[in-house]
N, C-alpha and C. Protein backbone atom coordinates (compact mmCIF):
# COMPACT_ATOMS: atom_id res chain seq x y z
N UNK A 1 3.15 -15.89 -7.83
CA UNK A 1 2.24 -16.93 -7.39
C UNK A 1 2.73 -18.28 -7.94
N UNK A 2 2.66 -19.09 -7.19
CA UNK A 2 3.20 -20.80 -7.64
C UNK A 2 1.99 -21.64 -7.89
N UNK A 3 2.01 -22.03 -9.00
CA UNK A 3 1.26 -23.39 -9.55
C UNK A 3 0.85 -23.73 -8.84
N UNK A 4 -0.65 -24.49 -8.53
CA UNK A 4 -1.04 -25.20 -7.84
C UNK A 4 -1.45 -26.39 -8.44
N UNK A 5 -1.79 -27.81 -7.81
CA UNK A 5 -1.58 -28.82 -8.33
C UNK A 5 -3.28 -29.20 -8.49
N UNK A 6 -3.81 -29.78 -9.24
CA UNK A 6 -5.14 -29.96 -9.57
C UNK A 6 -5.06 -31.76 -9.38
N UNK A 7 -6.05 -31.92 -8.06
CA UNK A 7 -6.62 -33.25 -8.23
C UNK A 7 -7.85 -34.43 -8.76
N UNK A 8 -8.07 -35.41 -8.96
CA UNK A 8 -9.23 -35.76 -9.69
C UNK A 8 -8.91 -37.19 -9.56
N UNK A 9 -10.15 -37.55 -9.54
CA UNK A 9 -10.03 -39.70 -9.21
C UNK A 9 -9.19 -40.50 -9.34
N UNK A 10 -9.02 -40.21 -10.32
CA UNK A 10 -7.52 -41.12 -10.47
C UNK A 10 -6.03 -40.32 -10.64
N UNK A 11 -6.20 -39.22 -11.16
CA UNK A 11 -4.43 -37.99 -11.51
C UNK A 11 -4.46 -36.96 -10.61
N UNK A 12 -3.33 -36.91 -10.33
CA UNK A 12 -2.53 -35.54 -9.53
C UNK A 12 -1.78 -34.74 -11.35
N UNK A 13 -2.59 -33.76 -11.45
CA UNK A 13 -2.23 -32.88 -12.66
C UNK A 13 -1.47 -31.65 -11.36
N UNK A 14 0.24 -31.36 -12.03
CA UNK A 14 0.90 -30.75 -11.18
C UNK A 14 1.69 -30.31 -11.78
N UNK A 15 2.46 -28.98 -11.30
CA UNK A 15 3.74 -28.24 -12.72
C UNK A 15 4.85 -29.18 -12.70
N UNK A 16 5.26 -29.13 -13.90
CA UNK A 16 6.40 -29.81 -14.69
C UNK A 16 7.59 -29.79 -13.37
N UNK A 17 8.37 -30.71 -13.44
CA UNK A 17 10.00 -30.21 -13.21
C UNK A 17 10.76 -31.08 -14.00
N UNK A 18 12.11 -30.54 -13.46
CA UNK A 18 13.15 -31.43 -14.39
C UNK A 18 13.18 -33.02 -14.05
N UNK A 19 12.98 -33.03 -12.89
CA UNK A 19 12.66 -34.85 -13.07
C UNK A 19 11.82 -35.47 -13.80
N UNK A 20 11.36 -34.94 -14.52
CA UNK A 20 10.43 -35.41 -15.82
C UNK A 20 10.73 -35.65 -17.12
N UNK A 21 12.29 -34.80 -17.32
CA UNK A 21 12.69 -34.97 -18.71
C UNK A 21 12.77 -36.21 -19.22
N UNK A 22 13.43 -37.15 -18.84
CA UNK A 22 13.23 -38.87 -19.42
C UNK A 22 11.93 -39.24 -19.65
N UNK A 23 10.77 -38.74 -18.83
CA UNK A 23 9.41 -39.15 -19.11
C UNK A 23 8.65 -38.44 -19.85
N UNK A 24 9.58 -37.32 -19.89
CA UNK A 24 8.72 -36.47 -21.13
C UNK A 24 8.98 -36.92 -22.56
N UNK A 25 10.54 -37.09 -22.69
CA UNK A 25 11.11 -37.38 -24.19
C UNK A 25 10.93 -38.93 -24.38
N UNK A 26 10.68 -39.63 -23.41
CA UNK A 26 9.88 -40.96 -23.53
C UNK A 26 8.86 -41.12 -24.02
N UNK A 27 7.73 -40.39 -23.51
CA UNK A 27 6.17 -40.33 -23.63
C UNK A 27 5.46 -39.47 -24.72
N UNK A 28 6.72 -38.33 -24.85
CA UNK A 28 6.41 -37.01 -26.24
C UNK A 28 6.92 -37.75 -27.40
N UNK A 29 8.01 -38.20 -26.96
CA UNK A 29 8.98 -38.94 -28.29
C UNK A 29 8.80 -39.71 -29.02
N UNK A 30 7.30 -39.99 -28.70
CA UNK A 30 6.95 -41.43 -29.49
C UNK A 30 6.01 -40.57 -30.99
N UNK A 31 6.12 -41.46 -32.00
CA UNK A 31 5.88 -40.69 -33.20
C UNK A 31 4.32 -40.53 -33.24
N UNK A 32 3.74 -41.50 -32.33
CA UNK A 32 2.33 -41.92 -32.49
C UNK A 32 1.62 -40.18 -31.35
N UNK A 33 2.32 -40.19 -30.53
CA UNK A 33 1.80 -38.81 -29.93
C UNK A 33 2.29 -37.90 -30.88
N UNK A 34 3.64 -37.56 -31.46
CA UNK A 34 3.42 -36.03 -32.29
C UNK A 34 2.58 -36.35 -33.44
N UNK A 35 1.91 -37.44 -33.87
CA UNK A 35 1.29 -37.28 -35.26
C UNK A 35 0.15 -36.94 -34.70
N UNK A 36 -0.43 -36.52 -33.26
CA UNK A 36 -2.00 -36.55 -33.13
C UNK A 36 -1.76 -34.88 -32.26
N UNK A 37 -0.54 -33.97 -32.46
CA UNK A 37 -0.39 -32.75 -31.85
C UNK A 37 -0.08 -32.05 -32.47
N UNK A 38 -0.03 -30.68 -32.42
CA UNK A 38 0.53 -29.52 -33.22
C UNK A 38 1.61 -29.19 -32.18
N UNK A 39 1.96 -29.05 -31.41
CA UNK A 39 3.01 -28.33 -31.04
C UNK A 39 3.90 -29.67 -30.72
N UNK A 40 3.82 -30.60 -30.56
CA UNK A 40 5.38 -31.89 -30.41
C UNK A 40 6.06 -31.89 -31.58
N UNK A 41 6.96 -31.77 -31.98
CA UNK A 41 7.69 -32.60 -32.85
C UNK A 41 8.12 -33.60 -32.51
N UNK A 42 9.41 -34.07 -33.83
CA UNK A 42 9.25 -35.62 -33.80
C UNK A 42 10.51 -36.09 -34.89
N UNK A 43 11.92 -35.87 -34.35
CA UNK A 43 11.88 -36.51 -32.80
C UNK A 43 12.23 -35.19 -32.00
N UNK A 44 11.72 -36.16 -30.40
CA UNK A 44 11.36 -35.14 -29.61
C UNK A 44 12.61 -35.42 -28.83
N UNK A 45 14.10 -34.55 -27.97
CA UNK A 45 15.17 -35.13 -27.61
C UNK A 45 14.68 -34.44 -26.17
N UNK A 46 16.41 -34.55 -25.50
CA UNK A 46 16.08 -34.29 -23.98
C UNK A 46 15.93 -32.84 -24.05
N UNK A 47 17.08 -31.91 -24.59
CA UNK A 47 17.24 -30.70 -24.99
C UNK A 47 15.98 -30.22 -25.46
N UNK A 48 15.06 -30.20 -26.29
CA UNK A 48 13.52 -29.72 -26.23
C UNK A 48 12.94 -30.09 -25.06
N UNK A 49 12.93 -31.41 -24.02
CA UNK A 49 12.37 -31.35 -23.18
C UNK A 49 12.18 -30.43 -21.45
N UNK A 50 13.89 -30.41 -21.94
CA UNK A 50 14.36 -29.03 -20.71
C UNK A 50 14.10 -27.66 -20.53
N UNK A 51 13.72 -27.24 -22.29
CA UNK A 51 13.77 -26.01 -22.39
C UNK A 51 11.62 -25.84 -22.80
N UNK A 52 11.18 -26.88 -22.40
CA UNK A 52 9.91 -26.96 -22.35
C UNK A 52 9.38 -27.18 -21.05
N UNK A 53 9.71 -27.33 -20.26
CA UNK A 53 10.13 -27.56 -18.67
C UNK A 53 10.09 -25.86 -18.36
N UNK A 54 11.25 -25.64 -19.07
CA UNK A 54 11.87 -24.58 -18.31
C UNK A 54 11.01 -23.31 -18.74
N UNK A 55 10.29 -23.27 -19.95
CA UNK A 55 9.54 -22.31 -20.41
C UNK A 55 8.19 -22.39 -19.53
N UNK A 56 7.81 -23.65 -18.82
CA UNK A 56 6.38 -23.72 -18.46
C UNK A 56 6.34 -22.54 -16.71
N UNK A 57 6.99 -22.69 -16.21
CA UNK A 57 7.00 -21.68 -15.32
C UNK A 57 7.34 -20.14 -15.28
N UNK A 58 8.20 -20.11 -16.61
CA UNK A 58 7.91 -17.88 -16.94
C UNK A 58 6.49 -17.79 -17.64
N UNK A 59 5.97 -19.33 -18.47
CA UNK A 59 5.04 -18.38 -18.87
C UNK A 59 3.75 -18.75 -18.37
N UNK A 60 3.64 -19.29 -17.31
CA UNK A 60 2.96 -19.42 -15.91
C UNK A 60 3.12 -18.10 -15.17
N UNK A 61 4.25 -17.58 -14.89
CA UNK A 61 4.19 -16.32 -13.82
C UNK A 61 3.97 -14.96 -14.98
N UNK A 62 3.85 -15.30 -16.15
CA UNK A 62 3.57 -14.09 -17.00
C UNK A 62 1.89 -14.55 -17.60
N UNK A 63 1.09 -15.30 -16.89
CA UNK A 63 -0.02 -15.53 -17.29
C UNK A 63 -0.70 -15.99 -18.84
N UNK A 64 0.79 -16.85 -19.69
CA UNK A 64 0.71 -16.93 -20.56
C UNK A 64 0.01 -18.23 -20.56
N UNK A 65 0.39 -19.12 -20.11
CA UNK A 65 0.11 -20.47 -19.67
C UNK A 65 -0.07 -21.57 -18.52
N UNK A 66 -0.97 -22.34 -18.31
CA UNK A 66 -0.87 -23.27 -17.45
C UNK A 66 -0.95 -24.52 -17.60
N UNK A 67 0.11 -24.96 -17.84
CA UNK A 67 0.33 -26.21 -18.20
C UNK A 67 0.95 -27.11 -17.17
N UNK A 68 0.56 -28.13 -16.79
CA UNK A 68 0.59 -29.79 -16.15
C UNK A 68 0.69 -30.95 -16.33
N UNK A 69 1.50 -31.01 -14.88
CA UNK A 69 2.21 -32.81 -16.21
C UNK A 69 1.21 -33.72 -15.21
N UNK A 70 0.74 -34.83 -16.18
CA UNK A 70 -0.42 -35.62 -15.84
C UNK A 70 0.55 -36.65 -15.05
N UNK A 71 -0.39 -37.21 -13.95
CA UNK A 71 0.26 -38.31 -13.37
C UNK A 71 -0.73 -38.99 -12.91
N UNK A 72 -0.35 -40.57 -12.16
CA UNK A 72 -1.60 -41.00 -11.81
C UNK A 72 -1.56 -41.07 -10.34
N UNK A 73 -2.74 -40.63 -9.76
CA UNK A 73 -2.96 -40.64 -8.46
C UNK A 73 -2.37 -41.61 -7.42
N UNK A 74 -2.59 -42.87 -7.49
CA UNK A 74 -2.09 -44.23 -6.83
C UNK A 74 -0.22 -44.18 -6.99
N UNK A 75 0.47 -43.81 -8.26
CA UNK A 75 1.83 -44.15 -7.84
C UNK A 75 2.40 -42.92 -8.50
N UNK A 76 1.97 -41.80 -8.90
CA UNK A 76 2.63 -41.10 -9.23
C UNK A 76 3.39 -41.07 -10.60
N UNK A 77 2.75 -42.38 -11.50
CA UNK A 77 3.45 -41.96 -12.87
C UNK A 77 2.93 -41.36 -14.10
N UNK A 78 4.69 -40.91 -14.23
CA UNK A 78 4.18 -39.63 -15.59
C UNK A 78 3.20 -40.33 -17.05
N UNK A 79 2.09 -39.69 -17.03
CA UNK A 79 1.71 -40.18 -18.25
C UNK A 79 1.40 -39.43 -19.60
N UNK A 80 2.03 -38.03 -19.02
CA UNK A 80 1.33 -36.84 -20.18
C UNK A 80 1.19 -35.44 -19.91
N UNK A 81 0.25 -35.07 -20.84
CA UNK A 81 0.35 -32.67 -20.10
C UNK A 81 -0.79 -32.33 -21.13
N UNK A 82 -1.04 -31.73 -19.83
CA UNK A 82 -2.65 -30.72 -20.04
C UNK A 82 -2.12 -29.19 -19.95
N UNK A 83 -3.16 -28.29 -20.52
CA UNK A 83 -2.44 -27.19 -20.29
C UNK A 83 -3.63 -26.10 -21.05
N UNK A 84 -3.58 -25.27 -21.03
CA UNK A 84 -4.02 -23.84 -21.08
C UNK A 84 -3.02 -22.98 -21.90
N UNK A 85 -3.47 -22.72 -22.78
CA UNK A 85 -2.39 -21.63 -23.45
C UNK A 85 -3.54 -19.74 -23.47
N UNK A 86 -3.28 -18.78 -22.59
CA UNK A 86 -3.98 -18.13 -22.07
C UNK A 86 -3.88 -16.86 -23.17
N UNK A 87 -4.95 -16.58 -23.81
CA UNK A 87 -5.26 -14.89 -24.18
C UNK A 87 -6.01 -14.27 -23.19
N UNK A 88 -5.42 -13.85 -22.34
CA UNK A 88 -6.21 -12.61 -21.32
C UNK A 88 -7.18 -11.98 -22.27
N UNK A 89 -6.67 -10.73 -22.51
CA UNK A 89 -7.36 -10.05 -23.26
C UNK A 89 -8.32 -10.30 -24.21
N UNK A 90 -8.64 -11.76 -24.42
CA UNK A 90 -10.01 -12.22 -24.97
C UNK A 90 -10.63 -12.89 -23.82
N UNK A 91 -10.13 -13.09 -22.69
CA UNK A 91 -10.56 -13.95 -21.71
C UNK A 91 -11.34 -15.79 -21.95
N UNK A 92 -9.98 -15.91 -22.73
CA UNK A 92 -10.61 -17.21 -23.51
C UNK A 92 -9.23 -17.79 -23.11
N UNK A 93 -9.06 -19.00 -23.53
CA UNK A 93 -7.72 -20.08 -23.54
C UNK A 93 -7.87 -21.22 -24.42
N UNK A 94 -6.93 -21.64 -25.33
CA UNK A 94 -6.82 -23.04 -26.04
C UNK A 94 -6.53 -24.22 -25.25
N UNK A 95 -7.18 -24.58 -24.74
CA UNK A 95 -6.85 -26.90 -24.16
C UNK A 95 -6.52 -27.22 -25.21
N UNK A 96 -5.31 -27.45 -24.29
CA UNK A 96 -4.48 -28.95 -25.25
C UNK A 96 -3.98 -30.02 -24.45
N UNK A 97 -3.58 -31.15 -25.00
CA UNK A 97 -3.24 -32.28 -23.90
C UNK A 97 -2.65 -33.30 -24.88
N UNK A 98 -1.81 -34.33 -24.03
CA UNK A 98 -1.59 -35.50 -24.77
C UNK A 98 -1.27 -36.25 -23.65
N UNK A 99 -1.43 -37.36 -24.34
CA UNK A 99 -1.00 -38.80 -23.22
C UNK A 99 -0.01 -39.66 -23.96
N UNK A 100 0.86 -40.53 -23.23
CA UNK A 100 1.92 -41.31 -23.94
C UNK A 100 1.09 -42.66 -24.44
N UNK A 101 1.32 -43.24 -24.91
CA UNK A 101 0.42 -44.43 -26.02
C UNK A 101 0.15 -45.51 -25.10
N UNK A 102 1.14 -45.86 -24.16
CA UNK A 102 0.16 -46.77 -22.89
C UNK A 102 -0.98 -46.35 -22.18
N UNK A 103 -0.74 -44.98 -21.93
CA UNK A 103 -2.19 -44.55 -21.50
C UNK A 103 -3.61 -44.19 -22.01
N UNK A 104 -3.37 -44.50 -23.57
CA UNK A 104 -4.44 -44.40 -24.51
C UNK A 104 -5.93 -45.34 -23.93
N UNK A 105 -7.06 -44.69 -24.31
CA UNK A 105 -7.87 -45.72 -24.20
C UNK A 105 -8.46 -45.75 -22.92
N UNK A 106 -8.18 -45.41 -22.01
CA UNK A 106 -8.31 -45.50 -20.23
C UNK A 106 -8.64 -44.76 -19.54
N UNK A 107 -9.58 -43.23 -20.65
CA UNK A 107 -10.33 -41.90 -19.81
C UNK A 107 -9.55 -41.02 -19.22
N UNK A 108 -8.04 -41.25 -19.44
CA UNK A 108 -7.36 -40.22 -18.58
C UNK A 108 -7.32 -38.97 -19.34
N UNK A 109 -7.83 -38.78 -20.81
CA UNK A 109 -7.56 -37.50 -21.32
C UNK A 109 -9.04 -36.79 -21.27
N UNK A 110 -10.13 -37.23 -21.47
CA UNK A 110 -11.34 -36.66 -20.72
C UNK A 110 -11.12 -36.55 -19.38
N UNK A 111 -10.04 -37.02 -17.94
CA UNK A 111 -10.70 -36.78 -17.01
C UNK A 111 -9.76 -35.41 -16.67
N UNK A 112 -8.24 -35.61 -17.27
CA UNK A 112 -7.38 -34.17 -16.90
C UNK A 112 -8.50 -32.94 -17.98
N UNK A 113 -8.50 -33.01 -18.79
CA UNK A 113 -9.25 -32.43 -19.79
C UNK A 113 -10.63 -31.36 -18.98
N UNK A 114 -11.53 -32.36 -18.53
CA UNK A 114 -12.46 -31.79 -17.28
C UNK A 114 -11.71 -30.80 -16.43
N UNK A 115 -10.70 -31.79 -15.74
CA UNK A 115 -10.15 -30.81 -14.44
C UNK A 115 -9.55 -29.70 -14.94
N UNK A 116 -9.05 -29.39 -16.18
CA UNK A 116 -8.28 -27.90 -16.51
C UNK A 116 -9.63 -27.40 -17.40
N UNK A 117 -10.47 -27.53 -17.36
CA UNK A 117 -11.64 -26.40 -17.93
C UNK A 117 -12.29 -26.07 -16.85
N UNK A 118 -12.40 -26.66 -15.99
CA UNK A 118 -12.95 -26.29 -14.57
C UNK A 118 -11.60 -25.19 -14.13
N UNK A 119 -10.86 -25.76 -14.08
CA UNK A 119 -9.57 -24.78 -13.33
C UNK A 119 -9.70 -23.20 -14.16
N UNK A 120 -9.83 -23.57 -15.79
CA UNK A 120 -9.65 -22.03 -16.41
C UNK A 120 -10.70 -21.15 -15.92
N UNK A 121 -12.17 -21.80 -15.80
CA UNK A 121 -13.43 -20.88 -15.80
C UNK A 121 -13.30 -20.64 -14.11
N UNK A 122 -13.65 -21.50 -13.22
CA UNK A 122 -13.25 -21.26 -11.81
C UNK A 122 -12.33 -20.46 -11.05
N UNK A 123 -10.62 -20.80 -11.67
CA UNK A 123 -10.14 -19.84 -10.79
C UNK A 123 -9.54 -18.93 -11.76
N UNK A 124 -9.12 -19.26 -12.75
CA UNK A 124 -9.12 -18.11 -14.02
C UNK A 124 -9.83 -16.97 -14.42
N UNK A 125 -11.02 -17.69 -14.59
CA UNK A 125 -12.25 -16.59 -14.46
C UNK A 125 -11.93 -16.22 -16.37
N UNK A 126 -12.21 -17.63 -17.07
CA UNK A 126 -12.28 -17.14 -18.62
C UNK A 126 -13.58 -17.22 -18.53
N UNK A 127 -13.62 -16.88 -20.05
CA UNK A 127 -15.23 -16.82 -20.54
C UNK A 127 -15.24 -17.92 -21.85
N UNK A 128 -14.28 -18.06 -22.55
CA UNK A 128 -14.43 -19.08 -23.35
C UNK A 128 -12.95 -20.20 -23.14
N UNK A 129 -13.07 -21.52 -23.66
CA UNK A 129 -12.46 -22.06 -23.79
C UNK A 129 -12.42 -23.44 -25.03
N UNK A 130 -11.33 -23.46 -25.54
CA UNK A 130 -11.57 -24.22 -27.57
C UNK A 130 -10.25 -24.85 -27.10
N UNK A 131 -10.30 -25.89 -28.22
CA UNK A 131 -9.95 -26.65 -28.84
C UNK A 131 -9.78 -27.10 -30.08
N UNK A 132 -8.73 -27.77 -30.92
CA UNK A 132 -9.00 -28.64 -32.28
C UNK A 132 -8.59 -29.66 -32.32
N UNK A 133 -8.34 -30.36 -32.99
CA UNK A 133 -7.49 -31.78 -33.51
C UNK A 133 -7.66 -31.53 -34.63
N UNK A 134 -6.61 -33.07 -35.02
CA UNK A 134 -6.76 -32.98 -36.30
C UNK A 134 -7.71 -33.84 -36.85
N UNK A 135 -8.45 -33.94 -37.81
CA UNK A 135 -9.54 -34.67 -38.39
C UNK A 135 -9.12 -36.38 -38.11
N UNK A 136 -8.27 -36.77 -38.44
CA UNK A 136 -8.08 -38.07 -38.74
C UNK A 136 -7.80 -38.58 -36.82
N UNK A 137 -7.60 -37.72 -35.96
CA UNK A 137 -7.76 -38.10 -34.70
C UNK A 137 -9.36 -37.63 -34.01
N UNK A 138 -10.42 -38.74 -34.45
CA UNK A 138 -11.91 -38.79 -33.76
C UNK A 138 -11.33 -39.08 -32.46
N UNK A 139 -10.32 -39.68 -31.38
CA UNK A 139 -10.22 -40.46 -30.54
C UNK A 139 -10.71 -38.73 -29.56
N UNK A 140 -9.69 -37.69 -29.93
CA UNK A 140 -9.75 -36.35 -29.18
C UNK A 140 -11.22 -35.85 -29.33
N UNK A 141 -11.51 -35.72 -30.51
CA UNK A 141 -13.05 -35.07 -30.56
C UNK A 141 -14.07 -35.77 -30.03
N UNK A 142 -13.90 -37.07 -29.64
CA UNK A 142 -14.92 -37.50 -28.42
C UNK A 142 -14.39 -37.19 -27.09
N UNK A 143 -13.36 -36.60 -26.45
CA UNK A 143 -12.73 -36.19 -25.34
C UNK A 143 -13.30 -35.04 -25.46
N UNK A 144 -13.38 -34.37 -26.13
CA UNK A 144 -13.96 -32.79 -26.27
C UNK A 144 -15.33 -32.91 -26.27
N UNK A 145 -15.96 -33.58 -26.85
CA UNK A 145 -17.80 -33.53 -26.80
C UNK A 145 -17.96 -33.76 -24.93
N UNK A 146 -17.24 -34.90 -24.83
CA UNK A 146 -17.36 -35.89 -23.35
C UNK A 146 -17.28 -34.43 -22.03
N UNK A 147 -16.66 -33.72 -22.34
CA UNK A 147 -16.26 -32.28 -21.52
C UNK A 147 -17.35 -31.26 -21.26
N UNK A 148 -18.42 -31.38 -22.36
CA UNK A 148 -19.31 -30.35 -22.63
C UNK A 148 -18.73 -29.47 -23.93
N UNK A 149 -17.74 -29.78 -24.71
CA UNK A 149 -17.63 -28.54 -25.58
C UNK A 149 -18.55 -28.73 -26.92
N UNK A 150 -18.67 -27.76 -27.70
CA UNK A 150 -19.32 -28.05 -28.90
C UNK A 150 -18.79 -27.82 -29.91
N UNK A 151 -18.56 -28.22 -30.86
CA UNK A 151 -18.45 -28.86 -32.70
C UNK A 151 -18.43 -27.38 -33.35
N UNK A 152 -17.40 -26.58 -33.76
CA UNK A 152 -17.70 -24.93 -34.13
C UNK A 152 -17.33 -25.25 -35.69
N UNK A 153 -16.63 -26.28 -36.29
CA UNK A 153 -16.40 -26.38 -37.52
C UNK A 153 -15.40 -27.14 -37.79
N UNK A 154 -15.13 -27.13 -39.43
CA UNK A 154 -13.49 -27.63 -39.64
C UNK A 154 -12.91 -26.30 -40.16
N UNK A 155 -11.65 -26.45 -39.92
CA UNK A 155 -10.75 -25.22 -40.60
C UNK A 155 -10.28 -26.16 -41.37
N UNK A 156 -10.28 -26.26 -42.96
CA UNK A 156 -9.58 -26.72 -43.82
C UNK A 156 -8.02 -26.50 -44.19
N UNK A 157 -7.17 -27.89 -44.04
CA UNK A 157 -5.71 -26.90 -44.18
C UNK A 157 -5.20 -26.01 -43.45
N UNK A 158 -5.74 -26.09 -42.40
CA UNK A 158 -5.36 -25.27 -41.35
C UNK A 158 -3.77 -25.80 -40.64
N UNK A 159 -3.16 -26.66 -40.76
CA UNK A 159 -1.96 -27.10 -39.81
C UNK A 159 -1.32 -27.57 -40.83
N UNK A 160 -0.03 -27.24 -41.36
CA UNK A 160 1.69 -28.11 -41.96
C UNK A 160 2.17 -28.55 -40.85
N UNK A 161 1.86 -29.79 -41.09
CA UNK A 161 2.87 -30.94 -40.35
C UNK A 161 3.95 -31.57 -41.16
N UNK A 162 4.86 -32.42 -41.08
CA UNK A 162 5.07 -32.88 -41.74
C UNK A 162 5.12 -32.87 -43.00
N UNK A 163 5.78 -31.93 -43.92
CA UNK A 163 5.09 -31.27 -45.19
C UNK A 163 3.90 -32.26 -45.79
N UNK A 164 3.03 -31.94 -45.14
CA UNK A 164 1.49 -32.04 -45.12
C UNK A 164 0.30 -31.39 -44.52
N UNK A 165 -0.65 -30.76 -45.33
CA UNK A 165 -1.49 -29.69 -44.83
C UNK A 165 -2.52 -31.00 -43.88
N UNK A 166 -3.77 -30.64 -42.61
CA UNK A 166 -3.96 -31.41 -42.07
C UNK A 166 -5.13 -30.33 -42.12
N UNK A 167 -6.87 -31.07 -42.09
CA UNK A 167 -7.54 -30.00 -41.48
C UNK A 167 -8.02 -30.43 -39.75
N UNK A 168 -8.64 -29.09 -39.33
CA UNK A 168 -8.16 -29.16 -37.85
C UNK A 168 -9.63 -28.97 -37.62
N UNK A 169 -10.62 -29.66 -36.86
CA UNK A 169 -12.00 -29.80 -35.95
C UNK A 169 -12.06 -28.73 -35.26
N UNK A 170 -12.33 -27.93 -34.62
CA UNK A 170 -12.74 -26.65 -33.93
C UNK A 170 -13.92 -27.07 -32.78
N UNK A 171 -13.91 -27.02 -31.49
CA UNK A 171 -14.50 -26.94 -30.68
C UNK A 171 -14.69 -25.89 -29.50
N UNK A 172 -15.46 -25.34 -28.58
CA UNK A 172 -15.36 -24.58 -27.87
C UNK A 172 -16.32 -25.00 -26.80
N UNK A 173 -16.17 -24.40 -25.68
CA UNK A 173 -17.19 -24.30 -24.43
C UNK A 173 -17.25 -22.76 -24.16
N UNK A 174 -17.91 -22.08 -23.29
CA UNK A 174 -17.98 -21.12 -22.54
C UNK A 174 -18.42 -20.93 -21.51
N UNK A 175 -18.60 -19.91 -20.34
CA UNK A 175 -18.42 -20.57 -18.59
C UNK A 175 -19.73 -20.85 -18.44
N UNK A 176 -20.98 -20.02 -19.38
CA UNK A 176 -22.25 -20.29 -18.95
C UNK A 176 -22.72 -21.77 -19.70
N UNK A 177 -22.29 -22.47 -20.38
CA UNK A 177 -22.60 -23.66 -20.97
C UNK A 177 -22.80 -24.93 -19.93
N UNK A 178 -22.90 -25.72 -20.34
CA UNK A 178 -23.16 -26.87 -18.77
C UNK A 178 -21.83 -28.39 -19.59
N UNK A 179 -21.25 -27.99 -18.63
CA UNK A 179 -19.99 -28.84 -18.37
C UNK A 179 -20.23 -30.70 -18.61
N UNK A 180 -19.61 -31.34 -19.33
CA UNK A 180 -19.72 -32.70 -19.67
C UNK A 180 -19.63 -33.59 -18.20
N UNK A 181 -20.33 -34.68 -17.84
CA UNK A 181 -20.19 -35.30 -16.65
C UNK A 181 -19.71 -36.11 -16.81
């Protein structure tokens, strides 16, 4: 089965390809996005960006993940990636997302954010769906309230970044909950 592309007011959220690598290691590469992610590093080159590309479609057809590169509706530019990282067998999934630092500020990570929790519970058919950040990024945990999710805790020390422990916010939704407008 092939990706399908998820639309919404202003972004076309759609699978990765390789014409993206410059806009990925552009937009990932910046230090200000891996200090607010767990999975970017930093620095981020083309070579991680290819083989992050290239991983998003086996583990799409192995139901591991669904991940999308954000764009904006009107011209088509890359600004970022939403995504689903899938446990079947709990019938749950982790949201995660980032945007490149021009697009900060401008609702685009609440509005892809919406459209892939709708996508997991709708055509996925999960039952839960979470999130974290890290404490010192409030900017995400109001993207997550804004969605409908709710506040499950802090995990203390939960993430080495940077040899530095970070604690991480905990949020969740589930399909019967009522969705952020």
């Amino acid at each position: 089965m092939d990706q399908l592309s998820l639309h919404t007011n202003r972004l076309i959220l759609r699978p990765y390809s390789l014409g993206d690598v410059s806009d990925l290691v552009r937009l990932a590469g910046a230090r200000e996005v891996a200090a607010t992610t767990l999975r970017i590093p930093h620095p981020y080159g083309e070579q991680e960006a290819v083989d992050f590309i290239t991983s998003c479609r086996a583990d799409f057809e192995m139901d591991r993940c669904a991940r999308f590169a954000v764009t904006l509706r009107d011209s088509g530019e890359f600004c970022g990636g939403v995504g689903l990282r899938v446990e079947r067998w709990q019938h749950q999934a982790e949201l995660g997302y980032w945007l490149g630092v021009p697009y900060w500020g401008k609702g685009y990570a609440t509005e892809c954010a919406r459209a892939v929790v709708r996508f997991g519970f709708e055509t996925l058919q999960l039952h839960r769906i979470y999130a974290s950040h890290f404490s010192h990024n409030g900017a995400s945990g109001r993207v997550l309230r804004k969605i409908g999710m709710r506040y499950e805790g802090r995990l203390r020390g939960n993430v080495f970044k940077w040899d530095q422990f970070y604690d991480s916010e905990l949020y969740g939704i589930v399909s019967a909950d009522p969705r952020g407008q």
